[in-house]
Protein backbone atom coordinates (compact mmCIF):
# COMPACT_ATOMS: atom_id res chain seq x y z
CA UNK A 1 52.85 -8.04 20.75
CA UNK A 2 56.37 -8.80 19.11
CA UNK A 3 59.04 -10.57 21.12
CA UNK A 4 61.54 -7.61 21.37
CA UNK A 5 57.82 -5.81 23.01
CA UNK A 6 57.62 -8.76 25.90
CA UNK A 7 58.59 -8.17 29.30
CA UNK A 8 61.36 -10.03 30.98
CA UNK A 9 60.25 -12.98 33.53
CA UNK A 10 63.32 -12.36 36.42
CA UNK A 11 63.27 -15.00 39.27
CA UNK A 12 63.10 -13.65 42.78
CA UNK A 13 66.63 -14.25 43.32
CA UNK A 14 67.84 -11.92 40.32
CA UNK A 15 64.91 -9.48 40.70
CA UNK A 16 66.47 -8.75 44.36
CA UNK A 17 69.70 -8.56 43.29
CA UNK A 18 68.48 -6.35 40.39
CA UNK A 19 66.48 -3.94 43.40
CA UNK A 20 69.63 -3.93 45.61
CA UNK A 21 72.30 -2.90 42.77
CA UNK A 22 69.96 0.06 41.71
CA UNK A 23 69.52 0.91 45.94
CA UNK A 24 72.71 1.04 46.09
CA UNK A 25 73.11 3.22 42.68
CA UNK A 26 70.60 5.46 43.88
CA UNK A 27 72.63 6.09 47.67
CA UNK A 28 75.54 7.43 45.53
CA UNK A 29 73.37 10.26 44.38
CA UNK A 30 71.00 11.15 46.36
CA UNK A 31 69.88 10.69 50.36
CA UNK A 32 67.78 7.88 51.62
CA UNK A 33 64.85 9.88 52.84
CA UNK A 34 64.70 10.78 49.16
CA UNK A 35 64.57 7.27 47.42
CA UNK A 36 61.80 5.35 47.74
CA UNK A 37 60.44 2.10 46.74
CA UNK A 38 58.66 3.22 43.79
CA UNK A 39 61.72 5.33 42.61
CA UNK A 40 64.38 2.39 42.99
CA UNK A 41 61.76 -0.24 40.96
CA UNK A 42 62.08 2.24 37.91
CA UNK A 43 65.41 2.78 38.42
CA UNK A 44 65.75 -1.28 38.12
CA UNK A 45 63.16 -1.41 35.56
CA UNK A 46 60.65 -3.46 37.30
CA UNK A 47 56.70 -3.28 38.32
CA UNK A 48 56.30 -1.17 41.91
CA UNK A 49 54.69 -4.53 43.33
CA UNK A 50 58.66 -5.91 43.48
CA UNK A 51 59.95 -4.79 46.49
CA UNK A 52 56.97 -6.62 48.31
CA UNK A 53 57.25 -9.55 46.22
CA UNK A 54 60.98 -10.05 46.80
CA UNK A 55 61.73 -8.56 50.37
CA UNK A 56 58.04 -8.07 52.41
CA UNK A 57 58.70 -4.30 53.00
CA UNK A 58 60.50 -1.37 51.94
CA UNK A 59 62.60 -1.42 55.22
CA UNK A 60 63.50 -4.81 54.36
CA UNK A 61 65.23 -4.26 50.88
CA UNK A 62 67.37 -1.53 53.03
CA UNK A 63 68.26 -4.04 55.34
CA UNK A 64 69.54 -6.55 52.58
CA UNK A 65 71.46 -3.51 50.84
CA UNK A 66 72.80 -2.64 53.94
CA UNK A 67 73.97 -6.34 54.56
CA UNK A 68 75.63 -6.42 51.23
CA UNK A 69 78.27 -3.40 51.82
């Protein structure tokens, strides 16, 4: 595997910062009961397991958008 072919390491801190900017991207176009968690990790280009990893739950990454507009 070349270097340009390696994935990114992101700490928690910018991979939830990374999941809220693209939750909030994805409210702009389309309704909440259509964006889910697997939807808003490849919009942010990360592995599914992220939301877990950073927030616990699904719910929870809506909270912390929520508390960031």
């Amino acid at each position: 595997m070349s270097s340009d072919e390696r994935k990114v390491r992101l700490s928690k801190a910018e991979a939830s910062e990374k999941l809220i900017a693209s939750t909030i991207e994805l409210m702009r176009d389309h309704p909440i009961g259509k964006i889910s968690a697997l939807k808003i990790c490849a919009h942010a280009g990360l592995d599914k397991m992220t939301v877990r990893y950073c927030f616990g739950s699904y719910m929870n990454l809506l909270l912390a958008t929520a508390s960031t507009l």
